[in-house]
PDB file of N, CA and C in Angstrom:
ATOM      1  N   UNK A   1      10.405 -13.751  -9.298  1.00  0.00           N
ATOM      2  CA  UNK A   1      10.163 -13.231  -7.974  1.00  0.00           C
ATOM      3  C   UNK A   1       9.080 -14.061  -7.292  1.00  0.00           C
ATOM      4  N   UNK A   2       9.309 -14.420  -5.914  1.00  0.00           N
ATOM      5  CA  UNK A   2       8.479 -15.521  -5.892  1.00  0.00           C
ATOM      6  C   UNK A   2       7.635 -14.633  -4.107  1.00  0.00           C
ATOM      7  N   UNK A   3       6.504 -13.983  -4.500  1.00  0.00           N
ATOM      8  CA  UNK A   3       5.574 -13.490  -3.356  1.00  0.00           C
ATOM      9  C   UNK A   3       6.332 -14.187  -2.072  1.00  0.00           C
ATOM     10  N   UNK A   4       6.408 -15.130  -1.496  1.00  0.00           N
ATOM     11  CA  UNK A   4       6.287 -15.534  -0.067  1.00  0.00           C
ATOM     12  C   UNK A   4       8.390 -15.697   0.234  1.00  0.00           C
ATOM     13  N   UNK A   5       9.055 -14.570  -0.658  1.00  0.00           N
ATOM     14  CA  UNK A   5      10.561 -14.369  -0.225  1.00  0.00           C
ATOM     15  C   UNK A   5      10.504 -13.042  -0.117  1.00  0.00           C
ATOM     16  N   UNK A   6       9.259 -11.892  -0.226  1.00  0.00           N
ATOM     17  CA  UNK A   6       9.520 -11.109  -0.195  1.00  0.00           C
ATOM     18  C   UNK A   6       8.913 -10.492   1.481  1.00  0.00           C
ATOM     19  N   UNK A   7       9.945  -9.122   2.051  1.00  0.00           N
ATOM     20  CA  UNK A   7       9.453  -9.516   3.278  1.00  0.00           C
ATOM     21  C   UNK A   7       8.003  -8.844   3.376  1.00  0.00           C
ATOM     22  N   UNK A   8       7.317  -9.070   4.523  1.00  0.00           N
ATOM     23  CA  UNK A   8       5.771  -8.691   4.151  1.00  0.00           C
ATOM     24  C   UNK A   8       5.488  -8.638   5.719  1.00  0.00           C
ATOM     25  N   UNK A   9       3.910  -8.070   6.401  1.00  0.00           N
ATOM     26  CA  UNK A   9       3.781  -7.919   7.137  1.00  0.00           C
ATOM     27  C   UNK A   9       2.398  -7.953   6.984  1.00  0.00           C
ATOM     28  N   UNK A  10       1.186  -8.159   7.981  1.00  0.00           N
ATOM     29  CA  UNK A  10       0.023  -8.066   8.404  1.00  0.00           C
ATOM     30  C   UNK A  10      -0.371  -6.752   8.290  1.00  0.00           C
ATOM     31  N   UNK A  11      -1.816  -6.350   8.375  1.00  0.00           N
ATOM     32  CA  UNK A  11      -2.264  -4.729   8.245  1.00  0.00           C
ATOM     33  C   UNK A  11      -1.940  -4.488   9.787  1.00  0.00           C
ATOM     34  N   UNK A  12      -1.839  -5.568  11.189  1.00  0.00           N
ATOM     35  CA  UNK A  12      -1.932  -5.341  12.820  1.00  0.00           C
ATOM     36  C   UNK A  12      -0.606  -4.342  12.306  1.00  0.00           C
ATOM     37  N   UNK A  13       0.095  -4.560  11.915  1.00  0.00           N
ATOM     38  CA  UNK A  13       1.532  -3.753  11.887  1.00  0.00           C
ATOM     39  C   UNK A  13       1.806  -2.398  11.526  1.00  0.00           C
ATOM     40  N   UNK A  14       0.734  -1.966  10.465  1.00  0.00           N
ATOM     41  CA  UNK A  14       0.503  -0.636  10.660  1.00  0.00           C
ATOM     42  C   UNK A  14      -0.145   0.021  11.787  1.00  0.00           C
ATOM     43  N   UNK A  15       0.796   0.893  12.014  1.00  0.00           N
ATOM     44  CA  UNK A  15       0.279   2.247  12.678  1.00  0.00           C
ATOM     45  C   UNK A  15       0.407   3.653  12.147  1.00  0.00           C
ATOM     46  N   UNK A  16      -0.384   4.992  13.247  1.00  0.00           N
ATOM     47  CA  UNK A  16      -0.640   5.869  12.437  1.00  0.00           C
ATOM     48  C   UNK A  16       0.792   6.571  11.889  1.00  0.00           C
ATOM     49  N   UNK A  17       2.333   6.235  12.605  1.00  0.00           N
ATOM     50  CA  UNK A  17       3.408   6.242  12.241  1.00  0.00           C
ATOM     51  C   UNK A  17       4.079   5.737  11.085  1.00  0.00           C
ATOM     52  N   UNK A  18       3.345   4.887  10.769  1.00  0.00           N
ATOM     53  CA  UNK A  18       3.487   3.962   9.367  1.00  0.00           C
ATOM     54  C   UNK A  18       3.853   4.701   8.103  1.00  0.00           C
ATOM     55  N   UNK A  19       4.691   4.858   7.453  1.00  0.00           N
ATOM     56  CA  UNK A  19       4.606   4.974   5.696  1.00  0.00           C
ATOM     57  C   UNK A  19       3.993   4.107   5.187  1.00  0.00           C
ATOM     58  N   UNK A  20       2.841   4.361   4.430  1.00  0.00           N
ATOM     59  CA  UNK A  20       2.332   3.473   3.334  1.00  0.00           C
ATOM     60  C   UNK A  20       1.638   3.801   2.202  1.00  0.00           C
ATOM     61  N   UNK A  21       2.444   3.079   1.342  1.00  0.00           N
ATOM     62  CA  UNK A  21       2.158   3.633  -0.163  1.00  0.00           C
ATOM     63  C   UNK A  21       1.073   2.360  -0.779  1.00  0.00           C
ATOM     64  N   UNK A  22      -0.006   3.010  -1.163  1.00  0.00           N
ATOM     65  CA  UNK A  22      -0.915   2.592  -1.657  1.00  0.00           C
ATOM     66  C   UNK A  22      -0.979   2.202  -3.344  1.00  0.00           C
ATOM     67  N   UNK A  23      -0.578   1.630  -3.778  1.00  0.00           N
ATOM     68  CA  UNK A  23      -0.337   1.593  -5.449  1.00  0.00           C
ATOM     69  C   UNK A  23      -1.742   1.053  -5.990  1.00  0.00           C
ATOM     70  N   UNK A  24      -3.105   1.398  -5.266  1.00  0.00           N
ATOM     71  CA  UNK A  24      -3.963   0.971  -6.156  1.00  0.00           C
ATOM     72  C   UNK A  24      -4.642   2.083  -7.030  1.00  0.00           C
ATOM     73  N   UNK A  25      -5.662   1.702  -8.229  1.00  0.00           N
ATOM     74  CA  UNK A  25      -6.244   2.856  -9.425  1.00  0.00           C
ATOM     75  C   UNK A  25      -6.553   3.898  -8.778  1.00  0.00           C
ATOM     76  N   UNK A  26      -6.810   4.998  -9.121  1.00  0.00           N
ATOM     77  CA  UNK A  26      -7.507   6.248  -8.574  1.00  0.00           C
ATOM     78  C   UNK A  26      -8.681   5.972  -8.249  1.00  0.00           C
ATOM     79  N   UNK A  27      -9.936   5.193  -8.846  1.00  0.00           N
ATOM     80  CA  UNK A  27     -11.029   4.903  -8.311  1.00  0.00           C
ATOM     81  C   UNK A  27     -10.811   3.978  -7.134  1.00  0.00           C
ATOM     82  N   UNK A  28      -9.596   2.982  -7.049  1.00  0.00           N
ATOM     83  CA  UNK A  28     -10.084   1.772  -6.041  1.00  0.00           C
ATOM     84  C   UNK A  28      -9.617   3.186  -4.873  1.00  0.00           C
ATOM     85  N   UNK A  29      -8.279   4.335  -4.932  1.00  0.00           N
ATOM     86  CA  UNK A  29      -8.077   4.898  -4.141  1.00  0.00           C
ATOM     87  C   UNK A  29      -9.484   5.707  -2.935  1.00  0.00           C
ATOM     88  N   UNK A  30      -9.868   6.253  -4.195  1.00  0.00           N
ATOM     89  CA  UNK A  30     -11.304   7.358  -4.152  1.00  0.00           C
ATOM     90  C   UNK A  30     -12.209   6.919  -3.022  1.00  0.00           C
ATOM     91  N   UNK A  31     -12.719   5.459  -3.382  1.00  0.00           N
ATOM     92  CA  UNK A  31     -13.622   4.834  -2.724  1.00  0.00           C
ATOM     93  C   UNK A  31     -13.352   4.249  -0.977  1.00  0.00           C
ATOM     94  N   UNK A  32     -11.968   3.917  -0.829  1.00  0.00           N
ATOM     95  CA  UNK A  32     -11.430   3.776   0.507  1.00  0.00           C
ATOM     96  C   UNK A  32      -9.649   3.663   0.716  1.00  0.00           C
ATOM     97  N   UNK A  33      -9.556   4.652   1.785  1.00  0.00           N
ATOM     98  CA  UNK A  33      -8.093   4.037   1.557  1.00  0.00           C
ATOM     99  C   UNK A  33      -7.527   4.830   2.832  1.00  0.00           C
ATOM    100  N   UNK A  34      -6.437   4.205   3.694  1.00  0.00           N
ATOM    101  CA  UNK A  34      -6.010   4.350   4.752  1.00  0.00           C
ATOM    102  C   UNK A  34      -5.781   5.504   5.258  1.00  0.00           C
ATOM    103  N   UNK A  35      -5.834   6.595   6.018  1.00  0.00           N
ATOM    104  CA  UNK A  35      -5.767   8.132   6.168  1.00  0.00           C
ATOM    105  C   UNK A  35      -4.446   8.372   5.782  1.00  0.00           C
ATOM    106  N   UNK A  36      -3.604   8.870   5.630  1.00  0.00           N
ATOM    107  CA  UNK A  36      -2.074   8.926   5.838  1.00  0.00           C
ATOM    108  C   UNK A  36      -1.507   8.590   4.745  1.00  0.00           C
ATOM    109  N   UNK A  37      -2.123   7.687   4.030  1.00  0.00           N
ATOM    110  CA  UNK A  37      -1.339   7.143   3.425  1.00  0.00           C
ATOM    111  C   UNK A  37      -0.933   7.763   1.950  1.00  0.00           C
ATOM    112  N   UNK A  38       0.448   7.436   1.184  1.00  0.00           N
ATOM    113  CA  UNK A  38       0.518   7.908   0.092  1.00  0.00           C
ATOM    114  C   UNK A  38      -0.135   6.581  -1.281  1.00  0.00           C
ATOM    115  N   UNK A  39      -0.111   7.840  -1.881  1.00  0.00           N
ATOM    116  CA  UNK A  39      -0.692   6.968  -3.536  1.00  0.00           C
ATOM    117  C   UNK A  39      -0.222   7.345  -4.720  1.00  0.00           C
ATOM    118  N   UNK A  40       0.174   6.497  -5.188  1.00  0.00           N
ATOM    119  CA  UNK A  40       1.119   6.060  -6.646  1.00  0.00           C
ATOM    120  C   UNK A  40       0.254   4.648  -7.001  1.00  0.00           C
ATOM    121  N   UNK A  41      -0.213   5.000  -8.275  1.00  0.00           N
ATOM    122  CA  UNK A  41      -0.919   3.482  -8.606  1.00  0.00           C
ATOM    123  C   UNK A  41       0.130   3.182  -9.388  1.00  0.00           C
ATOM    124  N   UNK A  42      -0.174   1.442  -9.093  1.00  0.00           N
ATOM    125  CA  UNK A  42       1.052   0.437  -9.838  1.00  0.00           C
ATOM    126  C   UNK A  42       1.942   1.292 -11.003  1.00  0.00           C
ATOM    127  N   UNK A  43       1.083   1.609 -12.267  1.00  0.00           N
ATOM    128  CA  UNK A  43       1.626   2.087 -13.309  1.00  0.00           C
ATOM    129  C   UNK A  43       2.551   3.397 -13.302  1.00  0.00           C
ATOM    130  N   UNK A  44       2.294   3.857 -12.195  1.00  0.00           N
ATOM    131  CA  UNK A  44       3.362   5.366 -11.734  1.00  0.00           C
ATOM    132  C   UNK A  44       4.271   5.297 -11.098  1.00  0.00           C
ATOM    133  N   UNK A  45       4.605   4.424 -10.375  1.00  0.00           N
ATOM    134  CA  UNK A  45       5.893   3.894  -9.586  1.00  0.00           C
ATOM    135  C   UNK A  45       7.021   4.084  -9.930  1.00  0.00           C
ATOM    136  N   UNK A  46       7.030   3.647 -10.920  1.00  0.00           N
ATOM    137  CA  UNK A  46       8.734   4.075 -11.349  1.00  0.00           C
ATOM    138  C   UNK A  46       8.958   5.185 -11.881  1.00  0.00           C
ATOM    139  N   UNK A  47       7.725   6.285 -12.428  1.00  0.00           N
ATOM    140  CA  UNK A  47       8.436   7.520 -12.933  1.00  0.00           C
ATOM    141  C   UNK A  47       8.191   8.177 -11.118  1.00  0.00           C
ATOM    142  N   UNK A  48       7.484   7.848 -10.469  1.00  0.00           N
ATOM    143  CA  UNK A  48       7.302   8.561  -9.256  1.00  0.00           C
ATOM    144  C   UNK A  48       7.956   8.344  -8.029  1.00  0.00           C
ATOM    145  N   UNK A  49       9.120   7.490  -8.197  1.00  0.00           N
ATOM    146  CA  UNK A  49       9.052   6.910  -7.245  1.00  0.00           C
ATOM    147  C   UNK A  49      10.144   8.167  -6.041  1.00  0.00           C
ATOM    148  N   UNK A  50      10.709   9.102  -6.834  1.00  0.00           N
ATOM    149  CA  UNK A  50      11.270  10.018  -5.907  1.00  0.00           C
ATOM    150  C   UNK A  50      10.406  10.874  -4.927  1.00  0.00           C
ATOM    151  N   UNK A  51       9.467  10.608  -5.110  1.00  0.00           N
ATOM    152  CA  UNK A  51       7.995  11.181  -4.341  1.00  0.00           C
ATOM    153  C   UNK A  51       8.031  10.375  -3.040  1.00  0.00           C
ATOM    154  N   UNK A  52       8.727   9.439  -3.117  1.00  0.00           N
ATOM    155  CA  UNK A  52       8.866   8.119  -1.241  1.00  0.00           C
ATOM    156  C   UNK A  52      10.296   8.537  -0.591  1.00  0.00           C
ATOM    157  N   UNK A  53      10.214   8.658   1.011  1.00  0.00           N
ATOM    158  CA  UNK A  53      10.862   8.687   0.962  1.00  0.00           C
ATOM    159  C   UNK A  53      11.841   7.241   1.346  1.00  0.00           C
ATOM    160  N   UNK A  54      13.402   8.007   1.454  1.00  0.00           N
ATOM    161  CA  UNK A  54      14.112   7.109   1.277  1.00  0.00           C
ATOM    162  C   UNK A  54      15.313   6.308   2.231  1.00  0.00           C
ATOM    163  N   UNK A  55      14.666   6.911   3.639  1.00  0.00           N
ATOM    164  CA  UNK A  55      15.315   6.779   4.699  1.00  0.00           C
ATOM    165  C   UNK A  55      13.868   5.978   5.766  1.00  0.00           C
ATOM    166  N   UNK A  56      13.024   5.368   5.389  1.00  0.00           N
ATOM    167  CA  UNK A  56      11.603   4.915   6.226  1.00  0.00           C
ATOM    168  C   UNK A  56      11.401   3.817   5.682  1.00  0.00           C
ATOM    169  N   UNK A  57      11.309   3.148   6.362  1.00  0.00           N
ATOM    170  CA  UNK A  57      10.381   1.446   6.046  1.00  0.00           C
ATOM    171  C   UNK A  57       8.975   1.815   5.303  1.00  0.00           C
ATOM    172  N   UNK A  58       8.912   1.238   3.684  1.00  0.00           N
ATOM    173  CA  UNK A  58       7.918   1.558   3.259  1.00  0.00           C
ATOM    174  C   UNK A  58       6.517   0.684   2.849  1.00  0.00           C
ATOM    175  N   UNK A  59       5.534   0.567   3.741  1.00  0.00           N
ATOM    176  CA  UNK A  59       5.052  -0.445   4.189  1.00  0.00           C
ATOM    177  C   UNK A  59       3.893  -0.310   2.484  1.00  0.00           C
ATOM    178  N   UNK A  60       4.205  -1.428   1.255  1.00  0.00           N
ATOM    179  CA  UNK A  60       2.901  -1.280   0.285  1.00  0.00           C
ATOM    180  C   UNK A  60       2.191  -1.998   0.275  1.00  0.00           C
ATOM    181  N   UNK A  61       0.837  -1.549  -0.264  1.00  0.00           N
ATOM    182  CA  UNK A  61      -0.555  -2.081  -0.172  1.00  0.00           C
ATOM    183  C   UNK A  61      -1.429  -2.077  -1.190  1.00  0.00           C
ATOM    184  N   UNK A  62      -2.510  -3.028  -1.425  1.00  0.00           N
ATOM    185  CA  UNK A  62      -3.151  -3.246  -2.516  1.00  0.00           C
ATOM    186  C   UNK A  62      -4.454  -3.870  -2.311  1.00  0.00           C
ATOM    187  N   UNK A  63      -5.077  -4.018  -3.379  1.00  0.00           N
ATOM    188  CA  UNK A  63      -6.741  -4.743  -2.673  1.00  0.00           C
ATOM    189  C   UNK A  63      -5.938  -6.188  -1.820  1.00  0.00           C
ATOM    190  N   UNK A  64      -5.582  -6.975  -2.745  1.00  0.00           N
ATOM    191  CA  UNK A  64      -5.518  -8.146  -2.335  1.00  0.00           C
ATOM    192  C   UNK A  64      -3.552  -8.831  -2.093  1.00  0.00           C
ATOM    193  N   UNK A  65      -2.868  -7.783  -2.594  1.00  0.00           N
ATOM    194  CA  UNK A  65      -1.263  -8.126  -2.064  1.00  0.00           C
ATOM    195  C   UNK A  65      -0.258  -8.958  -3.272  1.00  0.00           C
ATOM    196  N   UNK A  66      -1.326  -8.518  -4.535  1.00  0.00           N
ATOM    197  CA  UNK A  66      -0.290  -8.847  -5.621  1.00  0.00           C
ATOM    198  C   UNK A  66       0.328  -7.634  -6.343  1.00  0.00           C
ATOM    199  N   UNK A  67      -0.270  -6.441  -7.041  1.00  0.00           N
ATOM    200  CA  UNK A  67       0.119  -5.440  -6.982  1.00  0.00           C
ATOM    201  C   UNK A  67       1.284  -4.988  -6.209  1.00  0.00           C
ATOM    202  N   UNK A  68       1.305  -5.155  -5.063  1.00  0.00           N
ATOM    203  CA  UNK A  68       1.963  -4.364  -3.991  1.00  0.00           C
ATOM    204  C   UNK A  68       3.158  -4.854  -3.899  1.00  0.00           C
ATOM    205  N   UNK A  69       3.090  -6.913  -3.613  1.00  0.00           N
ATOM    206  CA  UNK A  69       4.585  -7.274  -3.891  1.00  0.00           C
ATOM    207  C   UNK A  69       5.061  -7.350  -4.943  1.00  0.00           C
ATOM    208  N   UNK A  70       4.306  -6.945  -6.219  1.00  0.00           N
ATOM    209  CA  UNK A  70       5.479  -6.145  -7.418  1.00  0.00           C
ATOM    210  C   UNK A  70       6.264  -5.038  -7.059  1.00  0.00           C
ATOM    211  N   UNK A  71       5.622  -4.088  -6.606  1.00  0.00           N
ATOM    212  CA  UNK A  71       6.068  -2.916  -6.124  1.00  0.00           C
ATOM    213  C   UNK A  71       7.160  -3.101  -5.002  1.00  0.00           C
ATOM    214  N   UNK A  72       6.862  -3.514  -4.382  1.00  0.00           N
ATOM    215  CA  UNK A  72       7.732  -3.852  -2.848  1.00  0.00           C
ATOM    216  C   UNK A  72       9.034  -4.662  -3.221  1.00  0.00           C
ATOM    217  N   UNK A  73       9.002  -5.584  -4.272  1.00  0.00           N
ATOM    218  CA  UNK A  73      10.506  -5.939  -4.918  1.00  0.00           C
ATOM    219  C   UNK A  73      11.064  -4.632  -6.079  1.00  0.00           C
ATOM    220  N   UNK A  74      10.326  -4.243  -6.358  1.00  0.00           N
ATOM    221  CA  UNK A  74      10.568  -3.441  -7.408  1.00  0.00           C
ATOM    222  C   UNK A  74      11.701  -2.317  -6.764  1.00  0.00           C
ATOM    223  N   UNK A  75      11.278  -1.807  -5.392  1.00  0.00           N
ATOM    224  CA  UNK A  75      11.332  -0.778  -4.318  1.00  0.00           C
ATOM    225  C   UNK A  75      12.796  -1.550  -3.897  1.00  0.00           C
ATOM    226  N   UNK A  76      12.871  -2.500  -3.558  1.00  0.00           N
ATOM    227  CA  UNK A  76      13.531  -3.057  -2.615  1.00  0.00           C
ATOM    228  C   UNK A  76      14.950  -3.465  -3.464  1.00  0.00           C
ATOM    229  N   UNK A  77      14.624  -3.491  -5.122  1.00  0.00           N
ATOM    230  CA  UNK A  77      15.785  -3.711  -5.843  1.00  0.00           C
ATOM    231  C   UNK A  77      16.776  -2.533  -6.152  1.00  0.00           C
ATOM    232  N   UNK A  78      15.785  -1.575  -5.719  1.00  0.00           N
ATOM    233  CA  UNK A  78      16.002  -0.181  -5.998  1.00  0.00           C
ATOM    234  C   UNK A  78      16.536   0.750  -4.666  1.00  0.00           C
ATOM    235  N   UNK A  79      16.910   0.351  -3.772  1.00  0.00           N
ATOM    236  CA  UNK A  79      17.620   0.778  -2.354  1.00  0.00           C
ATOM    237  C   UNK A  79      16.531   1.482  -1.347  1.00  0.00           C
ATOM    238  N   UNK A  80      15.410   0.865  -1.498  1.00  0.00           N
ATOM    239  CA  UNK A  80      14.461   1.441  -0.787  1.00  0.00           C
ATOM    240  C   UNK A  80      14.131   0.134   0.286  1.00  0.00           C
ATOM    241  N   UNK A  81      13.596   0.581   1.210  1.00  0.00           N
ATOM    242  CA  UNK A  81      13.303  -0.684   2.462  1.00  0.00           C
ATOM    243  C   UNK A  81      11.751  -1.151   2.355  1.00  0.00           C
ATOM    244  N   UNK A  82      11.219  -1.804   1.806  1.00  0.00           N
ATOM    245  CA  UNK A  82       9.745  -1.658   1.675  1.00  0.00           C
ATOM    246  C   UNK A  82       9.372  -3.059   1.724  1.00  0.00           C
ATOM    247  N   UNK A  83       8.037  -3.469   2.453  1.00  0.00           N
ATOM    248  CA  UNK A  83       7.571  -4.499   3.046  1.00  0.00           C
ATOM    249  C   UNK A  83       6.404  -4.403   1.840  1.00  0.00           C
ATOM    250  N   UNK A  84       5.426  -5.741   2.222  1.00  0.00           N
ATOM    251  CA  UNK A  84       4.358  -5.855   1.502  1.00  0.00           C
ATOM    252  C   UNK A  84       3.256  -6.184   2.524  1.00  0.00           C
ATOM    253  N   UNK A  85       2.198  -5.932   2.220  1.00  0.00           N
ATOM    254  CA  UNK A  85       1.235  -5.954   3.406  1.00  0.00           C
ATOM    255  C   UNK A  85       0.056  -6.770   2.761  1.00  0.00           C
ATOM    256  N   UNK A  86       0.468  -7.973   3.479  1.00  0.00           N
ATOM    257  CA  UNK A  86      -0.590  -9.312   3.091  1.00  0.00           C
ATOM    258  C   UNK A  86      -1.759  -9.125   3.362  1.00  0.00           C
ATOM    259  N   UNK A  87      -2.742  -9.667   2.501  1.00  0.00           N
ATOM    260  CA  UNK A  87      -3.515  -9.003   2.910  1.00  0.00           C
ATOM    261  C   UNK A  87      -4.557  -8.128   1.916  1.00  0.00           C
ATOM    262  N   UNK A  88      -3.997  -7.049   1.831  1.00  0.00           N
ATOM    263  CA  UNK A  88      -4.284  -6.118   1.310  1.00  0.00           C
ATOM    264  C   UNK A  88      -5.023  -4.672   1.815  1.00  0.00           C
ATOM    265  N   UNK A  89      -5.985  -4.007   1.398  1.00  0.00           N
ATOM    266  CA  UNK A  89      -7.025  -3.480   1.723  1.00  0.00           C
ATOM    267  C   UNK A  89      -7.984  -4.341   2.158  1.00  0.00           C
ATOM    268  N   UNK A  90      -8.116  -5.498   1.898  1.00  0.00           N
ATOM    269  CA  UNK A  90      -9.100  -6.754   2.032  1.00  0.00           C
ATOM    270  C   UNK A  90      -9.358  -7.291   3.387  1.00  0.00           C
ATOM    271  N   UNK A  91      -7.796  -7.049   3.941  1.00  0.00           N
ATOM    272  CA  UNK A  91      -7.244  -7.393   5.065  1.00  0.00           C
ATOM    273  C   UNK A  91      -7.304  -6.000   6.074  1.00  0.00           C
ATOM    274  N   UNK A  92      -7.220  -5.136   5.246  1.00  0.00           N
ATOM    275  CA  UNK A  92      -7.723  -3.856   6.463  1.00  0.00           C
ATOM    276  C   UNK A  92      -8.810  -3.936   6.893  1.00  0.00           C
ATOM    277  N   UNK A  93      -9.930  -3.927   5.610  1.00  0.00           N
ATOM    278  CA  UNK A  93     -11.267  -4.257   5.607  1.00  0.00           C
ATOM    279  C   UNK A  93     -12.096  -4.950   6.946  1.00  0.00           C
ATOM    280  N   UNK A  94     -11.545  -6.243   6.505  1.00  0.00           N
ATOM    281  CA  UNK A  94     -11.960  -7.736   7.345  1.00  0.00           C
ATOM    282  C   UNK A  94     -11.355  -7.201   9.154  1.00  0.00           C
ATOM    283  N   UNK A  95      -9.953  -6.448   9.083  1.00  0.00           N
ATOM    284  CA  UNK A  95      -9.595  -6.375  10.313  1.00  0.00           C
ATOM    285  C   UNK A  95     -10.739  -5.305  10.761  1.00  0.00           C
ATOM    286  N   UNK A  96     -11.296  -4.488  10.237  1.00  0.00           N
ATOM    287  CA  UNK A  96     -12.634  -3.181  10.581  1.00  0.00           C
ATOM    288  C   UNK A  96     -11.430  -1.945  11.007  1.00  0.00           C
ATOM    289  N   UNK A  97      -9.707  -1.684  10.173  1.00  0.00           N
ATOM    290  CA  UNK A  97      -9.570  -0.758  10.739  1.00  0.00           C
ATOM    291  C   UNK A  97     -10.190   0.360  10.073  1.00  0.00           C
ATOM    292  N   UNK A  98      -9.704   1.569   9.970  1.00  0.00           N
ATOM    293  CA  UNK A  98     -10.463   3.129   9.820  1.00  0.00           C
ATOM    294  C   UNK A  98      -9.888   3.148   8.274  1.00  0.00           C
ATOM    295  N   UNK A  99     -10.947   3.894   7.841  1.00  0.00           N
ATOM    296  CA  UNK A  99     -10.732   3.733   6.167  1.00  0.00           C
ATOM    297  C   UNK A  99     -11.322   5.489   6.016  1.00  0.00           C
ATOM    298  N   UNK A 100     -11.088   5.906   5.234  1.00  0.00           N
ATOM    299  CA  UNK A 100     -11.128   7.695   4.311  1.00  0.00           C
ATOM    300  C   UNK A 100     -11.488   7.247   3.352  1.00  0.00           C
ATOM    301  N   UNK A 101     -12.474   7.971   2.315  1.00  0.00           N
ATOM    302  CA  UNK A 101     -13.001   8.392   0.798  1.00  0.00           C
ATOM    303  C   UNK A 101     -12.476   9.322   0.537  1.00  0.00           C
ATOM    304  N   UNK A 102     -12.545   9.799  -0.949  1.00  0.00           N
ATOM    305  CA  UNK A 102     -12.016  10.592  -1.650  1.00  0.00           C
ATOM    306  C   UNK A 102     -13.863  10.852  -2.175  1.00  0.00           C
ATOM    307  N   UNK A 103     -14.722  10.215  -1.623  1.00  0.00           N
ATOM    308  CA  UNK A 103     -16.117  10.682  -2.589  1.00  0.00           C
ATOM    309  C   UNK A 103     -17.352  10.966  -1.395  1.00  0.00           C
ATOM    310  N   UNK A 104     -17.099  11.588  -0.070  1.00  0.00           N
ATOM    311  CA  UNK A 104     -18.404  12.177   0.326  1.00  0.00           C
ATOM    312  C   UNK A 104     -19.151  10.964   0.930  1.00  0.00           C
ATOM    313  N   UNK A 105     -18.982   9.711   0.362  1.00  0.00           N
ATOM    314  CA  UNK A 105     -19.371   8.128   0.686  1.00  0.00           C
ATOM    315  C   UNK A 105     -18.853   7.674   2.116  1.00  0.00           C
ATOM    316  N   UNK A 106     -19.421   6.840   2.524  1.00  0.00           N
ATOM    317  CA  UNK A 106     -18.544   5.656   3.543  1.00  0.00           C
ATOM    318  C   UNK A 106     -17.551   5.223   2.350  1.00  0.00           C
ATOM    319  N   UNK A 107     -16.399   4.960   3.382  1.00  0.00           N
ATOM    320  CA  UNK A 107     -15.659   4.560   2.591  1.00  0.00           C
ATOM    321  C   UNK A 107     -15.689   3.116   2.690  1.00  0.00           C
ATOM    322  N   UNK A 108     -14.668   1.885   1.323  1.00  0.00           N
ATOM    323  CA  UNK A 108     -15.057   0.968   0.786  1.00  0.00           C
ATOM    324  C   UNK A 108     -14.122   0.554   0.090  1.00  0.00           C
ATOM    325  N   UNK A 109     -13.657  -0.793   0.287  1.00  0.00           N
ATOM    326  CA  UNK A 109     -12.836  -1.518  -0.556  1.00  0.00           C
ATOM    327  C   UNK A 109     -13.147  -1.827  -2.122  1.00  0.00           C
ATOM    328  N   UNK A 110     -12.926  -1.180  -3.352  1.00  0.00           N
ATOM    329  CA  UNK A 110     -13.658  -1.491  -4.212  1.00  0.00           C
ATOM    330  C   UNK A 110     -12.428  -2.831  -5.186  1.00  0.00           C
TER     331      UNK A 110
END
């Protein structure tokens, strides 16, 4: 699988309409992570994946956009429509959009 055949998109492309599944750890989740968004870390994906749905462009995300385009071919071999979002959280980050904690904290790309 070669990252730059899979299709992918910028964080500008999310909006608050967006599906996006977040596949990073529970801590990287905890510390910052997009309002809205759903979470399945990498390792839960495939027993979870009936938890997405299956009629929406499913936009995934990760610190840095390797994680995610596993997932996003993984998704995509599997009859689901799902993009990868270059980038990452790194790329939300750097863009300054709006980020949520799970810990009482500012939230934070960990």
């Amino acid at each position: 699988m070669l990252v730059d055949s899979l299709p992918s998109v910028t964080v500008d492309a999310i909006t608050d309409q967006t599906t996006v599944l977040d596949v990073r750890e529970d801590d990287e989740w905890e510390a910052g992570h997009i309002a809205g968004a759903a979470h399945i870390p990498l390792g839960d994906v495939m027993a979870r994946y009936g938890e997405l749905p299956a009629d929406e462009e499913i936009h995934v995300i990760c610190r840095t956009g390797g994680r995610s385009a596993r997932v996003t071919a993984w998704l995509n071999q599997n009859g689901f429509d799902a993009v990868n979002v270059s980038g990452g959280m790194g790329a939300w980050m750097d863009a300054e959009r709006d980020m949520v904690s799970e810990t009482g904290n500012e939230p934070f790309v960990k």
